[in-house]
C-alpha atoms as a PDB file:
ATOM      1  CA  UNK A   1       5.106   9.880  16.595  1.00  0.00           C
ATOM      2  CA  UNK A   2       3.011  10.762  13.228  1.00  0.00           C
ATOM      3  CA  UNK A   3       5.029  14.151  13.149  1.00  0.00           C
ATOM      4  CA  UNK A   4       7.894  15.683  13.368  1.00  0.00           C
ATOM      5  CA  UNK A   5       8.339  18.288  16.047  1.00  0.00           C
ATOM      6  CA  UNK A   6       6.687  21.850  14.985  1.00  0.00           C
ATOM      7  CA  UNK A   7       5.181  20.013  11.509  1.00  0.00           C
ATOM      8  CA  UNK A   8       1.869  20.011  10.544  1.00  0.00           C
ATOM      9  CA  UNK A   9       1.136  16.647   8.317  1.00  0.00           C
ATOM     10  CA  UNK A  10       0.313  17.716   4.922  1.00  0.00           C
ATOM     11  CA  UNK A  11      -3.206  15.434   4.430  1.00  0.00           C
ATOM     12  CA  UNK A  12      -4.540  14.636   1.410  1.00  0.00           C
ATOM     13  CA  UNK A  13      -7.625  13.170   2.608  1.00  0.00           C
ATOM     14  CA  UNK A  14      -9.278  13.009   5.912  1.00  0.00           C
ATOM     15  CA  UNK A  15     -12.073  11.129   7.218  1.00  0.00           C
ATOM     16  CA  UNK A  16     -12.557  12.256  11.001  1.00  0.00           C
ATOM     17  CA  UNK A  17      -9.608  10.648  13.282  1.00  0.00           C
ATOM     18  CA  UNK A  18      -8.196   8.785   9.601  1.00  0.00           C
ATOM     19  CA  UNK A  19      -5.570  10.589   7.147  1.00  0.00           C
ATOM     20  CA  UNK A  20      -3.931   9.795   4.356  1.00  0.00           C
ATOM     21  CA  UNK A  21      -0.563  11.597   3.254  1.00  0.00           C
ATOM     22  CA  UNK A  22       2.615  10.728   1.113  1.00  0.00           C
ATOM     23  CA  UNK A  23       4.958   8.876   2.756  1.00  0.00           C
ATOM     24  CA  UNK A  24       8.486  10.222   4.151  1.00  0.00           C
ATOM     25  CA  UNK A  25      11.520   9.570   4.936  1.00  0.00           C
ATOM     26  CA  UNK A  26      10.753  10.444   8.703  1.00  0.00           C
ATOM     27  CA  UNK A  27       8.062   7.608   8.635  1.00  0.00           C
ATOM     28  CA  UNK A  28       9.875   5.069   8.201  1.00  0.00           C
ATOM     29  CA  UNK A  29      10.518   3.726  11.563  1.00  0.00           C
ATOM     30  CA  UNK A  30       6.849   3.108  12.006  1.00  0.00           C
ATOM     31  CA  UNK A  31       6.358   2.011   8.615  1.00  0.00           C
ATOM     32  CA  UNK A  32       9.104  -0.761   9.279  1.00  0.00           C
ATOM     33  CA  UNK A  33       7.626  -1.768  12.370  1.00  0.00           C
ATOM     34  CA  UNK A  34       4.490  -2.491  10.557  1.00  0.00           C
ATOM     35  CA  UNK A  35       6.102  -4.124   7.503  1.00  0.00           C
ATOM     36  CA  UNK A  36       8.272  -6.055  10.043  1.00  0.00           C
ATOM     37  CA  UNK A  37       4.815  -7.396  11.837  1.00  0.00           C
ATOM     38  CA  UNK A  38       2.533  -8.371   8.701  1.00  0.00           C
ATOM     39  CA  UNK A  39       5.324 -10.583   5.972  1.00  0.00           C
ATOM     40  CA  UNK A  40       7.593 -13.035   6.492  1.00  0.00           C
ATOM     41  CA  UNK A  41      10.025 -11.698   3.845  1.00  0.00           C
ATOM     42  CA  UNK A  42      10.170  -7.847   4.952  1.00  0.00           C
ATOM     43  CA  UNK A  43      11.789  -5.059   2.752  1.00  0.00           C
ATOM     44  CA  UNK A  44      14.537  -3.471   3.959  1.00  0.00           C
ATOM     45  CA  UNK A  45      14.704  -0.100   5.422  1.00  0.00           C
ATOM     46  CA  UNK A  46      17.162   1.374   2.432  1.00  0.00           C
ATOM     47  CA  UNK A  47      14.440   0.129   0.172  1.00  0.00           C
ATOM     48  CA  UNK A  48      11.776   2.050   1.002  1.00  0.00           C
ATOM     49  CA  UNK A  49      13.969   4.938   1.210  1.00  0.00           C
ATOM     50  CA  UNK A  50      15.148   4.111  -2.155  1.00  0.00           C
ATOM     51  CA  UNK A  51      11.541   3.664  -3.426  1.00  0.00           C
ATOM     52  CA  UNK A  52      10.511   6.929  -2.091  1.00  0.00           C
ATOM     53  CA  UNK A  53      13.350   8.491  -4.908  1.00  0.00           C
ATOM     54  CA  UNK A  54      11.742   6.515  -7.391  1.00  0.00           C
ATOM     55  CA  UNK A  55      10.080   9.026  -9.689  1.00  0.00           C
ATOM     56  CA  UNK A  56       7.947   6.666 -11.173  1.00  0.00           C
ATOM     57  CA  UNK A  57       6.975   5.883  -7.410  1.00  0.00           C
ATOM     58  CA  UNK A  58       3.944   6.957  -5.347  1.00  0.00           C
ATOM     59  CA  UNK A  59       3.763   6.067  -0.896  1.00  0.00           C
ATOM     60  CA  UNK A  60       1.012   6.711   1.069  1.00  0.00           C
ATOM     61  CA  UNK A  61       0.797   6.614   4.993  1.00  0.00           C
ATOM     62  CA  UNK A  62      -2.586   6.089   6.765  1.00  0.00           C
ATOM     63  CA  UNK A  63      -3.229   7.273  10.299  1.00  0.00           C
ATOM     64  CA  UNK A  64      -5.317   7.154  12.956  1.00  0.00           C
ATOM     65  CA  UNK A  65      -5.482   9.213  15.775  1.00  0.00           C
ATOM     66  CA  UNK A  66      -2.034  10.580  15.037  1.00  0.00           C
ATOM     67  CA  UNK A  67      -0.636   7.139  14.466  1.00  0.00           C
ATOM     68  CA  UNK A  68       0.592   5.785  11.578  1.00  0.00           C
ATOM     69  CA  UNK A  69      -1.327   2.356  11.023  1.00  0.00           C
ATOM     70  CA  UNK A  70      -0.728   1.570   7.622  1.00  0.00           C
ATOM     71  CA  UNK A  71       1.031   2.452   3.761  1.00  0.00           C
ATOM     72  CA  UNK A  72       0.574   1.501   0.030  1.00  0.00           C
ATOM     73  CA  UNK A  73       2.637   1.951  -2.376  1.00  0.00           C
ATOM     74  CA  UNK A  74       2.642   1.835  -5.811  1.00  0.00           C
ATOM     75  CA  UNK A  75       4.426   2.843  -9.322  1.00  0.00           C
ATOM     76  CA  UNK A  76       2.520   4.782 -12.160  1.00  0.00           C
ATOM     77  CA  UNK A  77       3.908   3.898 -15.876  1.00  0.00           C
ATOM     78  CA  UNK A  78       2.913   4.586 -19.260  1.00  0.00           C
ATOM     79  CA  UNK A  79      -0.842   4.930 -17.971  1.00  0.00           C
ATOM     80  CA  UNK A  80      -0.853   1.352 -15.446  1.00  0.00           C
ATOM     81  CA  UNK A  81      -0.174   1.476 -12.063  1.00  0.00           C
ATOM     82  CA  UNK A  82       1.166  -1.047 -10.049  1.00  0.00           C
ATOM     83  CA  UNK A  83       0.445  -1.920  -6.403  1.00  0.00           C
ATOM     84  CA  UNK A  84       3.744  -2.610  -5.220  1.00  0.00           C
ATOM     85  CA  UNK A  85       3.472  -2.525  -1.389  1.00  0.00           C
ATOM     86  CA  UNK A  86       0.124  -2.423   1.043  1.00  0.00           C
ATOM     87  CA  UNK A  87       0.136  -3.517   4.978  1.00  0.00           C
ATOM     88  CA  UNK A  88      -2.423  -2.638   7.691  1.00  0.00           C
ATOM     89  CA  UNK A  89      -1.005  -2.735  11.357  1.00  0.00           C
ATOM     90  CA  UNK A  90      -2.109  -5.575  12.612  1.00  0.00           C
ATOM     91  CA  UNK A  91      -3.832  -4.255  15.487  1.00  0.00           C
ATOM     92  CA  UNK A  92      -6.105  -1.761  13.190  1.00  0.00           C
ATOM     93  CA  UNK A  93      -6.894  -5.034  10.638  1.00  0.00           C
ATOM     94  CA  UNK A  94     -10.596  -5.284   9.997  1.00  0.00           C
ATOM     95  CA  UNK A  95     -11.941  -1.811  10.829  1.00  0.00           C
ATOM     96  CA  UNK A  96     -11.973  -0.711   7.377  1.00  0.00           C
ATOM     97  CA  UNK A  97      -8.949   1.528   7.255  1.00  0.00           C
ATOM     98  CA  UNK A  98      -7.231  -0.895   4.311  1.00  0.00           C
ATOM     99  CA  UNK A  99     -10.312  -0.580   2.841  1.00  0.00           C
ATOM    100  CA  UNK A 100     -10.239   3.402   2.486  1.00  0.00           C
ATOM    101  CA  UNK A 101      -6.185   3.821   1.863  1.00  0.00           C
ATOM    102  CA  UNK A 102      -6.531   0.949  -1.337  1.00  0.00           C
ATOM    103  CA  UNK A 103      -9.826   3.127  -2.444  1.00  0.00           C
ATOM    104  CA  UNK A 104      -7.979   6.017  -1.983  1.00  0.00           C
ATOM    105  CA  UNK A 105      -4.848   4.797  -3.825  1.00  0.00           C
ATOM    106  CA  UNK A 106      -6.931   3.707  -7.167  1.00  0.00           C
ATOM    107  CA  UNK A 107      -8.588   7.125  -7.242  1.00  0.00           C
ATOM    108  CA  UNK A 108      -5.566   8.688  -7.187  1.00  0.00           C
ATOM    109  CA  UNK A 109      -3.814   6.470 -10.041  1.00  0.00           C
ATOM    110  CA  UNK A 110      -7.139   6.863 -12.036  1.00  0.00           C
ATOM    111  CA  UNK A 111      -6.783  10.833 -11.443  1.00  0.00           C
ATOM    112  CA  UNK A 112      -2.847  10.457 -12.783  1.00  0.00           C
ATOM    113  CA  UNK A 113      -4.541   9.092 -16.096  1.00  0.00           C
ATOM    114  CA  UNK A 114      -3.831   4.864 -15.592  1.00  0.00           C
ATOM    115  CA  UNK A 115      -6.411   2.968 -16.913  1.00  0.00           C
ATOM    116  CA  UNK A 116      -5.033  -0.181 -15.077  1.00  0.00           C
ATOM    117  CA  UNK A 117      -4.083  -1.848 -11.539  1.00  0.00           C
ATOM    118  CA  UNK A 118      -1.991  -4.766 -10.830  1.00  0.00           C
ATOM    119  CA  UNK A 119      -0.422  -6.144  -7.818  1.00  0.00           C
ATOM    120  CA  UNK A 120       0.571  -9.836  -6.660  1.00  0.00           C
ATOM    121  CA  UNK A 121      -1.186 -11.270  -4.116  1.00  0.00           C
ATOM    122  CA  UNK A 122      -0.281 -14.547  -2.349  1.00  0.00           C
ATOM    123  CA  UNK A 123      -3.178 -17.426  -2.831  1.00  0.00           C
ATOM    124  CA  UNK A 124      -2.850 -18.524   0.966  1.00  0.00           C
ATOM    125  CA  UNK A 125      -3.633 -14.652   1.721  1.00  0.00           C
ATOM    126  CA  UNK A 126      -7.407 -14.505   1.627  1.00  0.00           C
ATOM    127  CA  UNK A 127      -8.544 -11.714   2.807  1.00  0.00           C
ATOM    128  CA  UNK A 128      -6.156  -9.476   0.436  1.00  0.00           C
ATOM    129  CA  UNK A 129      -8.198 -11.491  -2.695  1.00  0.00           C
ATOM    130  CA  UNK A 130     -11.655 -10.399  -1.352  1.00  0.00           C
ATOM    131  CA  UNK A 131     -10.641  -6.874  -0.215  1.00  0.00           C
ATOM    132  CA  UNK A 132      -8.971  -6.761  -3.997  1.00  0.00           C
ATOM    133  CA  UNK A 133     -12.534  -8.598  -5.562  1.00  0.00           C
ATOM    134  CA  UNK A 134     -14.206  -6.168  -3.477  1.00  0.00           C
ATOM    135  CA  UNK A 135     -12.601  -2.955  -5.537  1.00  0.00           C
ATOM    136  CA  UNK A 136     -12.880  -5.152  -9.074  1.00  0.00           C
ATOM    137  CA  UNK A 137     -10.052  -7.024  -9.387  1.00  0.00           C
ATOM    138  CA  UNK A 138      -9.694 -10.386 -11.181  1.00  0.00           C
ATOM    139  CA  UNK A 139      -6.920 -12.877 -11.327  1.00  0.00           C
ATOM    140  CA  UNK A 140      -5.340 -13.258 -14.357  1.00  0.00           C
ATOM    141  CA  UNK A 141      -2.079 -14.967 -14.127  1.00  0.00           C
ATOM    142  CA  UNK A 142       0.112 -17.139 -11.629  1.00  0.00           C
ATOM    143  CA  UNK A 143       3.601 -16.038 -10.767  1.00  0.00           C
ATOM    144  CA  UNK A 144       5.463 -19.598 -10.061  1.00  0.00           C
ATOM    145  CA  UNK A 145       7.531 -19.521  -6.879  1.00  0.00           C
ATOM    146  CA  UNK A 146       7.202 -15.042  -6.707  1.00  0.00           C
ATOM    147  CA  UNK A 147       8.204 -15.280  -3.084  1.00  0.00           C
ATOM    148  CA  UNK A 148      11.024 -15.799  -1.186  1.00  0.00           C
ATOM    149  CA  UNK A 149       9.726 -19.506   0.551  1.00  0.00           C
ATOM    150  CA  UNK A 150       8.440 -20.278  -2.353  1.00  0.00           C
ATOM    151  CA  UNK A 151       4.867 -19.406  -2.711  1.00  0.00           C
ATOM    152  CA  UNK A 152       3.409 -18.437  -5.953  1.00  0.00           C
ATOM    153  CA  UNK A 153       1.929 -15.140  -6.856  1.00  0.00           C
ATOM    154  CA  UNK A 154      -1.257 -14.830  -7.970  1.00  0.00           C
ATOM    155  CA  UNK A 155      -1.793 -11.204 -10.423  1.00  0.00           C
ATOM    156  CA  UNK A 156      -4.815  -9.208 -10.244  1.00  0.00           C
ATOM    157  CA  UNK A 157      -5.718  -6.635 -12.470  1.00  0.00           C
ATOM    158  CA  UNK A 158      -8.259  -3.991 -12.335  1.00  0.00           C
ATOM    159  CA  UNK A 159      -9.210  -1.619 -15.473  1.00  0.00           C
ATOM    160  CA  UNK A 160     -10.836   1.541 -14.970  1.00  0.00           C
END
């Protein structure tokens, strides 16, 4: 359900049957079920409620058709933003809607006055890097052991 009963979804940005909005409480259940479906180590339902309190925060929810499919999240400080969350349902991977929700996402922080992106990225995760190369990102540092099994962390950073 991409609404609640008798709500019209306030859009930011539509592009035919794909629509971009903040994220809300009331999304969460879909937004778990895709966060549950694309990591191995998924956050926890109180903390995405908790992030969406964060006043440094910012959550967007992509949908198509009237379905969520995906979300990005990311916090604004001091003029850098931070990608601190992105996932695609799996099913909707590779038809360009990640593509559009992480362009949209840098326009807006660019628009909120950051001159900056960063976000982790795991090196085994290789379409993430060249959907982040794509939009001008570079690597510029390693983040030993960043994940729960393990992993590193690559960082990429875009400036404006």
């Amino acid at each position: 359900m991409a609404q609640r009963s008798g709500d019209r979804e306030p859009y930011l940005w539509e592009e035919g049957d794909f629509k971009i909005s903040w994220m809300r409480p009331y999304h969460l259940p879909q937004v778990m079920a895709i966060e549950q479906s694309s990591f191995p180590q998924p956050w926890s339902y109180s903390l995405f409620l908790s992030e969406l309190s964060n006043q440094a925060a910012t959550y967007f929810v992509a949908f198509f058709q009237g379905k969520i499919i995906g979300y990005l999240g990311l916090w604004m400080v001091w003029g850098e933003a931070h990608i601190t969350t992105f996932a695609i349902h799996p099913a909707y991977r590779g038809e360009g809607f990640g593509k559009k929700l992480f362009g949209y996402a840098l326009n807006y922080a660019k628009s909120q006055g950051c001159s900056e992106v960063s976000l982790e990225v795991r090196p085994s995760n290789i379409k993430a890097q060249n959907l982040y190369h794509g939009f001008g990102f570079k690597k510029i540092g390693v983040r030993k052991r960043y994940y729960a099994d393990g992993e590193d962390a690559w960082v990429m950073k875009k400036v404006f």
